[in-house]
Protein backbone atom coordinates (compact mmCIF):
# COMPACT_ATOMS: atom_id res chain seq x y z
CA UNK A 1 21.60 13.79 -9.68
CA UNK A 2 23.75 14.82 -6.69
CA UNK A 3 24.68 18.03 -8.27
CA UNK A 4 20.83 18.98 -7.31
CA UNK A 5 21.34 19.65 -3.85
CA UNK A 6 18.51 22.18 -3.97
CA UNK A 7 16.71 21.62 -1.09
CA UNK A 8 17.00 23.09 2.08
CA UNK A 9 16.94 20.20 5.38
CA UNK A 10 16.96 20.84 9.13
CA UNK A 11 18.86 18.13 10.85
CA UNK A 12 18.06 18.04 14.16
CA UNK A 13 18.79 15.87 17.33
CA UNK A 14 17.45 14.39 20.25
CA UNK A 15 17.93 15.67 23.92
CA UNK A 16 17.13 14.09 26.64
CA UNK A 17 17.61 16.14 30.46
CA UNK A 18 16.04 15.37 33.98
CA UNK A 19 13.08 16.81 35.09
CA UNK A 20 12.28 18.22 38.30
CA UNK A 21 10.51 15.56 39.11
CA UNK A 22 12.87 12.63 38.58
CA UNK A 23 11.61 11.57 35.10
CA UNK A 24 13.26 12.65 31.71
CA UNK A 25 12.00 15.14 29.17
CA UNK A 26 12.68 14.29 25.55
CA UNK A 27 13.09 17.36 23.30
CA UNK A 28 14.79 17.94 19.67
CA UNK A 29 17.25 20.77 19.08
CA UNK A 30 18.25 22.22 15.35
CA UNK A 31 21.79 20.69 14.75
CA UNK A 32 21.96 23.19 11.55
CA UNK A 33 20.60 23.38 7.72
CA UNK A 34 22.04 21.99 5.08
CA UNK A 35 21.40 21.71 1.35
CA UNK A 36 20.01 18.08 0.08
CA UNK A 37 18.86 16.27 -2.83
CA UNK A 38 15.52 14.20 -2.19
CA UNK A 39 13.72 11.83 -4.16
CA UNK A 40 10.68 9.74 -2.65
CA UNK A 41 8.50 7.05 -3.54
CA UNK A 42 5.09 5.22 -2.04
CA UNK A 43 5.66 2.61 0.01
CA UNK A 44 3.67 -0.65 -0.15
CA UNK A 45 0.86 -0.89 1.43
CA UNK A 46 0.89 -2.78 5.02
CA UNK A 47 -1.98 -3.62 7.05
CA UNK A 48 -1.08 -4.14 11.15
CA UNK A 49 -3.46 -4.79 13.67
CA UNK A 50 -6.71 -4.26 11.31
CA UNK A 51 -4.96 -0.81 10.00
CA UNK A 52 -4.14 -0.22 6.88
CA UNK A 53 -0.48 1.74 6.50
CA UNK A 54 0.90 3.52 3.68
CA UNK A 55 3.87 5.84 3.54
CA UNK A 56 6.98 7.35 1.45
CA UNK A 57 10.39 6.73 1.41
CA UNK A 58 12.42 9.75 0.61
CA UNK A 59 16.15 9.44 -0.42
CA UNK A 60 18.19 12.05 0.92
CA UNK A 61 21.53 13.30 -0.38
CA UNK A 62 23.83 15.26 1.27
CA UNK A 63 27.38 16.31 1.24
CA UNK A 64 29.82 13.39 2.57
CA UNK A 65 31.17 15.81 5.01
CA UNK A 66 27.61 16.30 7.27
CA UNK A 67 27.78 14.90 10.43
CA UNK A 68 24.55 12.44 10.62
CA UNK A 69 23.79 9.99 13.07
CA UNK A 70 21.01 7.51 12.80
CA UNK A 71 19.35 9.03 16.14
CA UNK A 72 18.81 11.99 14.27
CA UNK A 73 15.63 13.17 12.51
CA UNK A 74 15.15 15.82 9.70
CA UNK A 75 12.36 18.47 8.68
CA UNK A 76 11.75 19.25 5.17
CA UNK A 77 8.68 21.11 3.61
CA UNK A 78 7.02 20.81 6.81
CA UNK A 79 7.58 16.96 7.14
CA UNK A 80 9.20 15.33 9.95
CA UNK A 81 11.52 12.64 8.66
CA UNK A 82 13.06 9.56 10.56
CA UNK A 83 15.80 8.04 9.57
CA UNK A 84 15.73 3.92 8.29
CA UNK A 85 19.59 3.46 6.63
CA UNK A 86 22.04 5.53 7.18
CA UNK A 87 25.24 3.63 5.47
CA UNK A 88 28.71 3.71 6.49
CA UNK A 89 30.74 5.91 3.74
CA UNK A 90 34.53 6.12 3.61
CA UNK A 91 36.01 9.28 4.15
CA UNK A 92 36.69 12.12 1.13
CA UNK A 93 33.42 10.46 -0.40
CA UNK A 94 32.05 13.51 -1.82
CA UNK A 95 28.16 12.90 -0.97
CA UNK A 96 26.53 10.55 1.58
CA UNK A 97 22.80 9.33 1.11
CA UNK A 98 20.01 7.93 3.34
CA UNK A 99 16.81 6.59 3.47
CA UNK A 100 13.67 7.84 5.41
CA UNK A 101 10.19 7.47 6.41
CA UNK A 102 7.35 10.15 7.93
CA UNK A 103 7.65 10.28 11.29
CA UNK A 104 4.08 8.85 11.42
CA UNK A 105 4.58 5.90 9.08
CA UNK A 106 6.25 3.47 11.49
CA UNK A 107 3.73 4.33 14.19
């Protein structure tokens, strides 16, 4: 399965900088593409506060040497993907892989 790393990601990050007015503006920057493997699956369904929630967890695998954090977020096929697990992996591991929701699903 890992050999598939035929999709393309965006990893990007989160900024935050000082507005004019003394608050802060949040804003994501492009950290770089990379190639991936991803798998999903439904979630269960959840109903909070009289709404009923479904969702996907995609699996995404990457090479061990990408530089992830578990602030970042990804885009793929025109989804914006948070990031739920992101385990620790020992270096010279040769492929790293973490688990993610919509950006919408958590609410």
């Amino acid at each position: 399965m890992h050999a598939d790393l035929n999709e393309r990601i965006t990893l990007q990050t989160l900024n935050n900088a000082s507005d004019t007015a003394g608050g802060k503006t949040r804003s994501w920057t492009s950290a770089g593409d990379v190639w991936a493997a991803v798998d999903s699956k439904a979630l269960p369904e959840d109903l909070r506060g009289n709404a009923l929630r479904t969702g996907t967890l995609y699996t995404i695998t990457v090479h061990g040497d990408t530089t992830l954090s578990a602030d970042m977020r990804i885009l793929w096929r025109g989804k914006t993907l948070r990031i739920l697990r992101l385990p620790d992996v020992p270096p010279r591991y040769l492929y790293r892989t973490l688990e993610c929701v919509s950006a919408d699903t958590l609410g």
